[in-house]
Structures are given as C-alpha cells and as structure tokens.
C-alpha atoms as a PDB file:
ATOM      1  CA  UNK A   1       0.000   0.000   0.000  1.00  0.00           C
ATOM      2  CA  UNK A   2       1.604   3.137  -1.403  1.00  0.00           C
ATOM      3  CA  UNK A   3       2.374   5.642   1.970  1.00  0.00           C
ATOM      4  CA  UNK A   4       0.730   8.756   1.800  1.00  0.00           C
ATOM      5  CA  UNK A   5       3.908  11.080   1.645  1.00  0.00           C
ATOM      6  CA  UNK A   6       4.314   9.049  -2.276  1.00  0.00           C
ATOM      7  CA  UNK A   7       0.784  10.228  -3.131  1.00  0.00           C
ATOM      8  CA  UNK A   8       1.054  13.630  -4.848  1.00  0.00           C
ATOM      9  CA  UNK A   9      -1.909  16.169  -4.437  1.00  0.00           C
ATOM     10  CA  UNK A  10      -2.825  17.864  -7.541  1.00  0.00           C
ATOM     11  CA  UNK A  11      -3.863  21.616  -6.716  1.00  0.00           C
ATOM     12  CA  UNK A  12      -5.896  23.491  -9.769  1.00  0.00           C
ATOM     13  CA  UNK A  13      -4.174  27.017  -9.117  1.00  0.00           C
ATOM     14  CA  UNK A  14      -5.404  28.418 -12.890  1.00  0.00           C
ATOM     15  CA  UNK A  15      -8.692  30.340 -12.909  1.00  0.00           C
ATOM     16  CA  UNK A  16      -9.508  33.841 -12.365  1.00  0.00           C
ATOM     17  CA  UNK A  17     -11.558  34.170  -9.461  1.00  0.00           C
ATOM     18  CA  UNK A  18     -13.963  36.862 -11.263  1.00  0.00           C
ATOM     19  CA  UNK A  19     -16.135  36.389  -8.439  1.00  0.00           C
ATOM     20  CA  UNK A  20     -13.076  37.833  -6.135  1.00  0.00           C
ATOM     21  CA  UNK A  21     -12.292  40.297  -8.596  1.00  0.00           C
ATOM     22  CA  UNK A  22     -11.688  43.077  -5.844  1.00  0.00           C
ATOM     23  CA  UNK A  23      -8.734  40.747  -4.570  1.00  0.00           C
ATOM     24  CA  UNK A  24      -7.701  38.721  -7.962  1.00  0.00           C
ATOM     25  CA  UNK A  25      -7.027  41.807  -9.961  1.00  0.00           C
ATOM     26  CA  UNK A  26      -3.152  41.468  -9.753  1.00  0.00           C
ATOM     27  CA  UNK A  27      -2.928  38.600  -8.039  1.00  0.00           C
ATOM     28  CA  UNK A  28      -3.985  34.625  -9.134  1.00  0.00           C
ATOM     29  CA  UNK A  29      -7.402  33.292  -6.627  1.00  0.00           C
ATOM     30  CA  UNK A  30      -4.537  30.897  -5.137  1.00  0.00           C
ATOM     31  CA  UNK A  31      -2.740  33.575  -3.611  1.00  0.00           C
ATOM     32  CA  UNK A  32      -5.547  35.718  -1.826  1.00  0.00           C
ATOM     33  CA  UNK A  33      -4.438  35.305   2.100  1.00  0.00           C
ATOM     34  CA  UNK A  34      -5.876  33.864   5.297  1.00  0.00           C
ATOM     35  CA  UNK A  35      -4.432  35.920   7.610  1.00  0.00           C
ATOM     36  CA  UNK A  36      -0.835  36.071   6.486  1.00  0.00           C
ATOM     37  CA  UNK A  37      -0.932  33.202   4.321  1.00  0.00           C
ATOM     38  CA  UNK A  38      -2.359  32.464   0.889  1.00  0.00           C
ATOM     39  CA  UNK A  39      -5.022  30.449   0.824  1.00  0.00           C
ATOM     40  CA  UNK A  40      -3.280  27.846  -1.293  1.00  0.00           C
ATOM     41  CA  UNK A  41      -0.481  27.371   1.530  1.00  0.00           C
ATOM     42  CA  UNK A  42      -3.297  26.719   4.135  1.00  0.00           C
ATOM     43  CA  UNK A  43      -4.670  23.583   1.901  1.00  0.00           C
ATOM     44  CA  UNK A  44      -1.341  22.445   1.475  1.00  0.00           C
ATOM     45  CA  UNK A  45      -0.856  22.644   5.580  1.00  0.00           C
ATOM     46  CA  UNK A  46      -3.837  20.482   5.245  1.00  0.00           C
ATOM     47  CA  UNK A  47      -2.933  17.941   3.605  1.00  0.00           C
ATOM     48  CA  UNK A  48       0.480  17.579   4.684  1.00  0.00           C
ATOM     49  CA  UNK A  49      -0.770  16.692   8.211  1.00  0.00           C
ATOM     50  CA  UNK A  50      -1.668  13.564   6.790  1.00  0.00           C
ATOM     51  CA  UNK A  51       1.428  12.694   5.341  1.00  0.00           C
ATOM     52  CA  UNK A  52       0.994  14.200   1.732  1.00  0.00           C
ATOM     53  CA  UNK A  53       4.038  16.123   0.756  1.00  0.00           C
ATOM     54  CA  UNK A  54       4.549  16.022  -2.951  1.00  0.00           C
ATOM     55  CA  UNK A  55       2.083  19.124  -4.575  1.00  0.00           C
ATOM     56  CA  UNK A  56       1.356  19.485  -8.464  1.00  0.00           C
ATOM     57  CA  UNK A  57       0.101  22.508  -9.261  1.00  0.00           C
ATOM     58  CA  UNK A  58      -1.623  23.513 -11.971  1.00  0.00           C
ATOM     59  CA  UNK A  59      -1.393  27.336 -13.370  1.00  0.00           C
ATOM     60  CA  UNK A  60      -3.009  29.435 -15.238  1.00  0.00           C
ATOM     61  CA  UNK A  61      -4.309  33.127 -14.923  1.00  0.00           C
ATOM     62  CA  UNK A  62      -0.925  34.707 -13.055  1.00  0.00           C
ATOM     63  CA  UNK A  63       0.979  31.557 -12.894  1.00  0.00           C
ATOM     64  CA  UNK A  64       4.255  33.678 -12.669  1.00  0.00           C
ATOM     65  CA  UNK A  65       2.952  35.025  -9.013  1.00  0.00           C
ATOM     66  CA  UNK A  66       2.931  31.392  -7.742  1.00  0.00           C
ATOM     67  CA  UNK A  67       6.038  30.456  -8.963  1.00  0.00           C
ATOM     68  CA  UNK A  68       7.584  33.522  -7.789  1.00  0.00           C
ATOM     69  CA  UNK A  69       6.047  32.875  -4.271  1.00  0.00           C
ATOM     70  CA  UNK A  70       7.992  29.476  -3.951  1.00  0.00           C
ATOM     71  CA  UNK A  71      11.009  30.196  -5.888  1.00  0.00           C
ATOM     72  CA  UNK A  72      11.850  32.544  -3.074  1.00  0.00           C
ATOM     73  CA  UNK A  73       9.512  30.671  -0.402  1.00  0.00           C
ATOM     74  CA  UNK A  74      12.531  30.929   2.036  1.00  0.00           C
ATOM     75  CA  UNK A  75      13.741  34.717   1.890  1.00  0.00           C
ATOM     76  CA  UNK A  76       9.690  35.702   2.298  1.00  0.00           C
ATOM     77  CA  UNK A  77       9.571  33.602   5.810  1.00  0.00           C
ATOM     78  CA  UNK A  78      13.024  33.566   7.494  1.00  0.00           C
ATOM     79  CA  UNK A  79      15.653  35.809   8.317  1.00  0.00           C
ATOM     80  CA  UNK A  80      18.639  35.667   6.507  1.00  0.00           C
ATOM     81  CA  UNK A  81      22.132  37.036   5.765  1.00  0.00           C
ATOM     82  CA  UNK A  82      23.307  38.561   2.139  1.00  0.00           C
ATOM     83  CA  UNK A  83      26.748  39.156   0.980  1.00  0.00           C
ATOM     84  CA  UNK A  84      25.884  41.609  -1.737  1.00  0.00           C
ATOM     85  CA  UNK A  85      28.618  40.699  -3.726  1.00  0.00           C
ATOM     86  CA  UNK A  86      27.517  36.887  -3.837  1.00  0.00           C
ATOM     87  CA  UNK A  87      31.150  35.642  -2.342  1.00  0.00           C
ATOM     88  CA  UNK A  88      29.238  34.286   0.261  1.00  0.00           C
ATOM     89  CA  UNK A  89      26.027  31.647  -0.130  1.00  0.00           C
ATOM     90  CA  UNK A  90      22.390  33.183   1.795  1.00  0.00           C
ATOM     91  CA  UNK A  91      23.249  32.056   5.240  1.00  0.00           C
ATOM     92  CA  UNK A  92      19.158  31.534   6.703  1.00  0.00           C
ATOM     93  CA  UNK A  93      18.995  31.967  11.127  1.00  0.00           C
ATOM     94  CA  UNK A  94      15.872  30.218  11.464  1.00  0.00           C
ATOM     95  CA  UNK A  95      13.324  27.576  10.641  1.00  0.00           C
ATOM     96  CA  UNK A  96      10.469  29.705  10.392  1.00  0.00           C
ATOM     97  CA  UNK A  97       7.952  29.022   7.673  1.00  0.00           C
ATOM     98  CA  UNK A  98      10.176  25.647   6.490  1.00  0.00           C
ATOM     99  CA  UNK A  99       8.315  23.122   4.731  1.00  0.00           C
ATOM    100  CA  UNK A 100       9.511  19.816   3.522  1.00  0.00           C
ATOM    101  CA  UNK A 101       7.298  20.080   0.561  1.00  0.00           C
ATOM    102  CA  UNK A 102       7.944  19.052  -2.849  1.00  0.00           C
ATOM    103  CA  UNK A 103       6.235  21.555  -5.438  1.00  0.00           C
ATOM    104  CA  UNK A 104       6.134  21.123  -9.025  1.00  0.00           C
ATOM    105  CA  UNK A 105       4.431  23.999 -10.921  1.00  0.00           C
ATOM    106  CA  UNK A 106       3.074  23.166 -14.490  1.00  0.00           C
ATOM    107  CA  UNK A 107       1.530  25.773 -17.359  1.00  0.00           C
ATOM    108  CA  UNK A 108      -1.691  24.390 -18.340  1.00  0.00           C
ATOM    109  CA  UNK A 109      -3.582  26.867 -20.195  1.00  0.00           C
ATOM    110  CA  UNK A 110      -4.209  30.175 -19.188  1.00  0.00           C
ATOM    111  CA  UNK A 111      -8.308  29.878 -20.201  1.00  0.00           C
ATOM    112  CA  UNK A 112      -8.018  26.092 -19.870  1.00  0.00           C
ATOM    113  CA  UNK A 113     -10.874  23.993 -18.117  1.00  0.00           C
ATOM    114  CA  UNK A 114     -10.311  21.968 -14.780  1.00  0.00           C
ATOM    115  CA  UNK A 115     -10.415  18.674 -16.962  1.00  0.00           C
ATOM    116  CA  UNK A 116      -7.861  20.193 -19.245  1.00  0.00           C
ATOM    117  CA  UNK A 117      -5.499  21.410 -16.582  1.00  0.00           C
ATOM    118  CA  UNK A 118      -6.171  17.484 -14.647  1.00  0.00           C
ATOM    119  CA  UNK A 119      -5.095  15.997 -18.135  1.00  0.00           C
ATOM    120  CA  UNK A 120      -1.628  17.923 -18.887  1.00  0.00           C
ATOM    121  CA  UNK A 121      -0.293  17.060 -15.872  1.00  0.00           C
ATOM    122  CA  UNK A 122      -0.294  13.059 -16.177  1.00  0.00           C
ATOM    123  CA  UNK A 123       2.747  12.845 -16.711  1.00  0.00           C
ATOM    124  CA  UNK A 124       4.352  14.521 -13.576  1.00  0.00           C
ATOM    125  CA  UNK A 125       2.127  12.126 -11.411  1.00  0.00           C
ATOM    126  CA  UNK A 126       4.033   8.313 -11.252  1.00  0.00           C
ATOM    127  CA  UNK A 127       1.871   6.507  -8.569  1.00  0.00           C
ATOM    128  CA  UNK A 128      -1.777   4.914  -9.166  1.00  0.00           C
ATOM    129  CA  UNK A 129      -3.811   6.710  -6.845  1.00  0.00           C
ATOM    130  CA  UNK A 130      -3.308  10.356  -6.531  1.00  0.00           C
ATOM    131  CA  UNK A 131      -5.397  13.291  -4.629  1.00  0.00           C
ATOM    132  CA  UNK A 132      -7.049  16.605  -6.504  1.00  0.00           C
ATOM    133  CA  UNK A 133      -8.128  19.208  -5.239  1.00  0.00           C
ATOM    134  CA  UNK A 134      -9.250  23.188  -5.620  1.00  0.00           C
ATOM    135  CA  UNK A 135      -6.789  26.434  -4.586  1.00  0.00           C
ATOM    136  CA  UNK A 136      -9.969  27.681  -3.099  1.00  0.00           C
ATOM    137  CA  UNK A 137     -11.675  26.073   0.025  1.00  0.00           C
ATOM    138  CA  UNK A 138     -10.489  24.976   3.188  1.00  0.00           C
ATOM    139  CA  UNK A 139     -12.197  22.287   5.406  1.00  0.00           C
ATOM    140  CA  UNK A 140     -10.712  20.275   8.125  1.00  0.00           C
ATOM    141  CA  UNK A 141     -11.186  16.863   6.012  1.00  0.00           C
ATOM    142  CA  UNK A 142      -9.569  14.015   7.298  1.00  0.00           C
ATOM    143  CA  UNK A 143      -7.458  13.102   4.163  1.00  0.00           C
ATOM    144  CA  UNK A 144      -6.784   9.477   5.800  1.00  0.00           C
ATOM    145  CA  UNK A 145      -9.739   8.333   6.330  1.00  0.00           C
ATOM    146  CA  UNK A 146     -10.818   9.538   2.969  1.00  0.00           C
ATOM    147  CA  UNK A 147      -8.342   7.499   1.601  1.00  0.00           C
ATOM    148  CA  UNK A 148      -8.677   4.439   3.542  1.00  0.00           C
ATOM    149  CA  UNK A 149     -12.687   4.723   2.565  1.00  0.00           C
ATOM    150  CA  UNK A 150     -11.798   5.375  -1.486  1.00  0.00           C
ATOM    151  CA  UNK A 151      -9.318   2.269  -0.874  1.00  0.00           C
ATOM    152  CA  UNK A 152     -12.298   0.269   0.544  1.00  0.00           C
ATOM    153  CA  UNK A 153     -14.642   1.574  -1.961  1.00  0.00           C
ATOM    154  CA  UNK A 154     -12.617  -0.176  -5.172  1.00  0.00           C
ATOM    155  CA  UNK A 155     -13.920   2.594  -7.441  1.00  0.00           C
ATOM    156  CA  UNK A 156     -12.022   4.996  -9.594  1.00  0.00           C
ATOM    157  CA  UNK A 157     -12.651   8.475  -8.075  1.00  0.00           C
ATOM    158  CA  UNK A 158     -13.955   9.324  -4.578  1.00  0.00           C
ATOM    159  CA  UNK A 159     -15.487  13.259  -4.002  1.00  0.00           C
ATOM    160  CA  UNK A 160     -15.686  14.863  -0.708  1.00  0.00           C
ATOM    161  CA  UNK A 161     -19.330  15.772   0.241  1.00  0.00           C
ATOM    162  CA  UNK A 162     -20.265  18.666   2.298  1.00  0.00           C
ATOM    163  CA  UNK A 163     -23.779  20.733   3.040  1.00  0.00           C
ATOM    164  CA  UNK A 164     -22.216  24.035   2.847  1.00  0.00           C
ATOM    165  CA  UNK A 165     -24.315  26.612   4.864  1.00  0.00           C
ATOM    166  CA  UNK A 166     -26.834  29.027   3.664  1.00  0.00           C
ATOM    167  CA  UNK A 167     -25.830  32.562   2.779  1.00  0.00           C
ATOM    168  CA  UNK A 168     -29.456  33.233   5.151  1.00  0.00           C
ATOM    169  CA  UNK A 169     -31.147  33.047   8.277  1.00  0.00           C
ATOM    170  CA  UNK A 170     -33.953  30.337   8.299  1.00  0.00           C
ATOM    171  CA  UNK A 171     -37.313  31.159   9.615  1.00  0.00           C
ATOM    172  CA  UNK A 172     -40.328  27.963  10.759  1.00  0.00           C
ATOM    173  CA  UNK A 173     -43.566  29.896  10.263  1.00  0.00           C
ATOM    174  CA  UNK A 174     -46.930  29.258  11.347  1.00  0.00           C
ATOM    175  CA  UNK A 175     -50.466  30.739  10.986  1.00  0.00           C
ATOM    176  CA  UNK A 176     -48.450  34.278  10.278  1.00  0.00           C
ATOM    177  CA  UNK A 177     -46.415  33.750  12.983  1.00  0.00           C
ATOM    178  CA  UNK A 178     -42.372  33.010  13.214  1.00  0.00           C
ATOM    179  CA  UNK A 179     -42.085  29.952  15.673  1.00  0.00           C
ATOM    180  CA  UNK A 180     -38.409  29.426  15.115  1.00  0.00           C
ATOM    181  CA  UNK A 181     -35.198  31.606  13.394  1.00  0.00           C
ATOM    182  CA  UNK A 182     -32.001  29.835  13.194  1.00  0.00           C
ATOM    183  CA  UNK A 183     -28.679  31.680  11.428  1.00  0.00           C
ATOM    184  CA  UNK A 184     -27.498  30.503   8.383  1.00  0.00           C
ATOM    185  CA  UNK A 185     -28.340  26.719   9.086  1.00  0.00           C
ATOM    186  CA  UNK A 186     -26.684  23.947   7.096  1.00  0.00           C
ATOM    187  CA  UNK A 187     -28.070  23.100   3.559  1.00  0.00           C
ATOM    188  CA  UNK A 188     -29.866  19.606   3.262  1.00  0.00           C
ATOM    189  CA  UNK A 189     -28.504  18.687  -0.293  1.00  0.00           C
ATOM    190  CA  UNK A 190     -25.085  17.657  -1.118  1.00  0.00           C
ATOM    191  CA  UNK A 191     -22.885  18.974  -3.202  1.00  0.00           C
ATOM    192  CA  UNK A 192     -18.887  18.711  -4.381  1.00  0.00           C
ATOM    193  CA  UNK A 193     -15.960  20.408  -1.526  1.00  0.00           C
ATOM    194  CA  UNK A 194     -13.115  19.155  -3.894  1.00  0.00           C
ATOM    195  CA  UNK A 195     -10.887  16.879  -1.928  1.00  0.00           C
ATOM    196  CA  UNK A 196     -11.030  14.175  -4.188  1.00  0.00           C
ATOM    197  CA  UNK A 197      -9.005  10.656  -4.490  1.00  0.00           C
ATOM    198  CA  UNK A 198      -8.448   9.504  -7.980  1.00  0.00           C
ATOM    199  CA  UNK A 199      -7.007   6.997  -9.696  1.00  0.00           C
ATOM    200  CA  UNK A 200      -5.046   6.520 -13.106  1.00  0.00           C
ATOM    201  CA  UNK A 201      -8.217   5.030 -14.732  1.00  0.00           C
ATOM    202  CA  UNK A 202      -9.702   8.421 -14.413  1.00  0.00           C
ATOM    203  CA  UNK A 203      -7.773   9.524 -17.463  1.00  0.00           C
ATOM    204  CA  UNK A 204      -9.414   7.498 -19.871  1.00  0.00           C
ATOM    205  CA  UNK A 205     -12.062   9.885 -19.145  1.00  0.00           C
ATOM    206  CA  UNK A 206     -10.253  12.934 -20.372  1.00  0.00           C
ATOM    207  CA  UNK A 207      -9.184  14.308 -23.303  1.00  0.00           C
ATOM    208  CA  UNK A 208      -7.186  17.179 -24.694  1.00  0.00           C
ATOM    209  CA  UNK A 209      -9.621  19.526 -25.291  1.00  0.00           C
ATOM    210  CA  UNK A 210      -9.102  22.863 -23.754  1.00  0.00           C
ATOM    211  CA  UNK A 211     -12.685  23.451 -22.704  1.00  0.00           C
ATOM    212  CA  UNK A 212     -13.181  20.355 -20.829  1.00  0.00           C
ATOM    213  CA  UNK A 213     -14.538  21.296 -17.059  1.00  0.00           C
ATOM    214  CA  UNK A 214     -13.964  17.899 -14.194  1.00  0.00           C
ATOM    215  CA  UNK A 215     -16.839  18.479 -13.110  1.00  0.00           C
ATOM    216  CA  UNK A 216     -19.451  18.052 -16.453  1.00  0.00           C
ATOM    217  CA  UNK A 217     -18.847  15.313 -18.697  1.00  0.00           C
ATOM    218  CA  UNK A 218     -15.732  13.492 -16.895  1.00  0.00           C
ATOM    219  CA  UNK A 219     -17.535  12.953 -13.734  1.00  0.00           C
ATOM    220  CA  UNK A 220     -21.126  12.219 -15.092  1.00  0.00           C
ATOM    221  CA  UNK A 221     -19.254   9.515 -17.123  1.00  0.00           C
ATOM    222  CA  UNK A 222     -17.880   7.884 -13.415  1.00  0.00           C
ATOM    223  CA  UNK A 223     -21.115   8.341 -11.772  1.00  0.00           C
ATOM    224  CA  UNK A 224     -22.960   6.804 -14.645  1.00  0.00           C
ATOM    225  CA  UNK A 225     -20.409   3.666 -14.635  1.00  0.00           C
ATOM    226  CA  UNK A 226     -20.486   3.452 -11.186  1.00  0.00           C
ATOM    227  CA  UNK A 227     -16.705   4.768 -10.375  1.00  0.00           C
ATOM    228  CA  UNK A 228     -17.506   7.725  -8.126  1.00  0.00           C
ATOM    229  CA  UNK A 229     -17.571   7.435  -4.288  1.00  0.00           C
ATOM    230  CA  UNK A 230     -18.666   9.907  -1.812  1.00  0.00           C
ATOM    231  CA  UNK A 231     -17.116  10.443   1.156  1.00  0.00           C
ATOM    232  CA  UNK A 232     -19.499  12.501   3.292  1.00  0.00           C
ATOM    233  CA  UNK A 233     -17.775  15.329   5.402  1.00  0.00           C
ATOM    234  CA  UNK A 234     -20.170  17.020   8.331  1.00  0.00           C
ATOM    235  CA  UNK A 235     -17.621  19.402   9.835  1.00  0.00           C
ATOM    236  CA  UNK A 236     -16.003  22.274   8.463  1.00  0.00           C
ATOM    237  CA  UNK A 237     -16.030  22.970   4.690  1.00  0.00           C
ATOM    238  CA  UNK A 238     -15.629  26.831   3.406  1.00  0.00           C
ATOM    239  CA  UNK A 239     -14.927  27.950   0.051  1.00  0.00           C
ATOM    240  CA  UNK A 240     -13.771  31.246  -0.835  1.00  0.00           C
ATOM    241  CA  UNK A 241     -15.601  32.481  -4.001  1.00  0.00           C
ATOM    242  CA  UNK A 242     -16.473  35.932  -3.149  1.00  0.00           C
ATOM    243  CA  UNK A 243     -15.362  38.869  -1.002  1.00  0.00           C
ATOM    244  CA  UNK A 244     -17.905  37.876   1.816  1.00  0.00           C
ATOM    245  CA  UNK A 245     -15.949  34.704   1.630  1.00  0.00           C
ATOM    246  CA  UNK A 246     -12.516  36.235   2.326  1.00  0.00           C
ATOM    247  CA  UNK A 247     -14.014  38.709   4.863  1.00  0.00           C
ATOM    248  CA  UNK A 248     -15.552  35.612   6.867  1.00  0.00           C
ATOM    249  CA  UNK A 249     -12.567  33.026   5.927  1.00  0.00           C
ATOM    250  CA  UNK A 250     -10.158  35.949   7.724  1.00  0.00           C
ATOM    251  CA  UNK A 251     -12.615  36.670  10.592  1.00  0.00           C
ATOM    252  CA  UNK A 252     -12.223  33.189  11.319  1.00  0.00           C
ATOM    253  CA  UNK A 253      -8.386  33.270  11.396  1.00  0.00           C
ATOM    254  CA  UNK A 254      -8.367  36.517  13.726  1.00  0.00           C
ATOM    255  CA  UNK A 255     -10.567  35.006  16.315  1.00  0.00           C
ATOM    256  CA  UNK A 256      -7.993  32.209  16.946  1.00  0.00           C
ATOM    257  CA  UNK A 257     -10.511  29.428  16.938  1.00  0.00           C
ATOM    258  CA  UNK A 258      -9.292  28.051  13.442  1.00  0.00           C
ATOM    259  CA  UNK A 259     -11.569  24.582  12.400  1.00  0.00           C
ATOM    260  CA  UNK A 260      -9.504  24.028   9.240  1.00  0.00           C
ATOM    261  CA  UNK A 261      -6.023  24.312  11.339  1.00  0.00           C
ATOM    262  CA  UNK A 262      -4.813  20.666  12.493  1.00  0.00           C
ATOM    263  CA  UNK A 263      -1.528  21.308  11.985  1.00  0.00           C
END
C-alpha cells in the first residue's frame, strides 16, 4: 500500500476568481491570504498533516505570481544574511515558515478547463492513486480516512461531500407567525468540496480539449459507470468564491478558533 507522503496532491491554481475580482485583480485566486498566508499554503498545511508532501500545481491566470512565491519561499519567511557581492552563499537563522514540501508547478492553459489542466499534468504524477483538489476552500477533512474509505470503496474516483451553509437566516412559520429563526443553518442537499481521491483510470475519461470542465462530462461519465464514491464530510467545509468569503474566511483566522487548522 503506497504511503501517503508518495501520493502527490494535484492543486488546480489556474482560474480567475472573477467572483473575487476586488482581490484577484493582480494577483492569481490561489494567492488571496488567510491571515498572512495564501489560501493555497493553508490547503497544502492540510494535507500535509496527513502525510501528503509532494504538490502538483496547476497554473493558469498569473501563474508567474505562484512560482515567484515558492522560488523565493525561504527569503519571504526567514531571516537571513546577504553578501551583496555573492562571495558568500544566503546564510538563513531560522526555521520559520520551512516546509519539507515538494512543489512542481506546471503551465496548463491560461483559459483552460479543470479537466484540461487534470489531463496535462499526467505525466508529472508516477503513482496509481493520486489526490485533486481546488486552490480555493479549506475544510478540516480528514485526508486518511478519505483514503482508507476510497481504498475500501474499489472505485475509480472518490469526491468529498459537504452541506455548505446558507448565505441566510432560516425562519419555521406558522399561521403568520415566526415559531423558530435559526442563522445561516446547514443546507440539506449535497454537493462537491473538492478533496477528491483519484485513480489513473480516471484519465481514460479525459481528453485534450481545452474546454473540458472535471466536473461536467468526466464525472457524469464515473457516476454513470459506477466509479464515483462519496465520502461525506459534516464538519467544516468553506470555500472562498467571493469577497464575503474572504471577509468571513479571515474573521475566522483573527478570532484564533481556526476549524480548518490541524496542523
């Protein structure tokens, strides 16, 4: 059974966040910050509490800013010592912010659909079962029993279900009158939170075409031959699509009380 620090996580890190517009102007949806932290770094926190430590990611829309942000990953978190005239090497005083991550960044398409960017990155990923996930939503998943369940499953592709929470109070009326209110209550339907386990098989549902979106045709085709799992997750799960989402995502953060933090 293939350890989980040998399982690469594939990150899609290539759309433009037009929902988020007032923060993805200049910068790529990955990179919008937590606190002090882009969002992307907090999923990868995530998932390397379970072992996971190789990350694919795939870019897009202001791919240069994520590169950028690991290619000097080290001089952005630690102090450090420069000899300006380069006879010495960066000498680096603490561990602060050190990650034992392995990151490979791959160009797929700057107007390219999730399928697309899944499918031109095959051949960076050399085991059989792999994770996939979004650079947009946090949730305090437990990646190892998701995996043990996929495992148990047998199937080709297991999704992470969540009942995210609705945007609005909740009233129980009767005869005119309000009998109950409750804030924001939980959804009853089920829908996607990312956070998938795949397998190699899942390519054969792929193709090259630029427009092709995971989530249409690729994952109809599993459900409809029975290769799609759902692993149900009742805790946490928050996405951050719009600005209400970063205001409440960093509210969270401020107060201390962080669900999605198990590191």
């Amino acid at each position: 059974m293939t350890p989980a620090e040998q399982i690469p996580v594939v990150i899609l890190c290539g759309g433009q966040g037009t929902r988020l517009r007032e923060e993805t102007e200049y910068r790529p949806k990955p990179m919008v910050e937590i606190g002090p932290h882009p969002i992307l770094w907090h999923i990868m926190k995530i998932y390397r509490q379970h072992g996971h430590r190789h990350f694919i990611l795939c870019l897009g829309y202001k791919g240069w800013e994520i590169k950028q942000y690991f290619l000097r990953y080290n001089e952005m978190h630690r102090d450090f010592t420069v000899t300006l005239d380069r006879s010495d090497p960066v000498q680096y005083h603490n561990t602060v912010g050190d990650e034992d991550w392995k990151v490979t960044l791959v160009e797929t398409g700057l107007h390219s659909g999730t399928g697309a960017r899944l499918a031109r990155v095959r051949g960076y990923i050399e085991s059989d079962t792999f994770c996939f996930t979004y650079g947009d939503a946090v949730g305090n998943v437990d990646i190892g029993a998701q995996l043990a369940f996929h495992r148990a499953q047998g199937r080709l592709a297991t999704v992470t279900g969540v009942r995210p929470t609705s945007r609005y109070g909740e009233m129980r009326t009767e005869d005119g009158a309000v009998l109950e209110f409750r804030e924001k209550p939980a959804a009853e339907g089920v829908v996607s939170g990312g956070f998938f386990v795949l397998e190699r098989g899942v390519f054969d549902y792929l193709d090259a075409d630029p427009q092709l979106f995971f989530e249409r045709e690729p994952l109809r085709r599993l459900a409809r031959d029975g290769q799609l799992s759902v692993y149900m997750h009742e805790q946490f799960w928050h996405p951050m699509d719009t600005y209400r989402d970063y205001l409440h995502l960093n509210e969270i953060w401020s107060g201390g009380e962080v669900p999605w933090k198990t590191w």
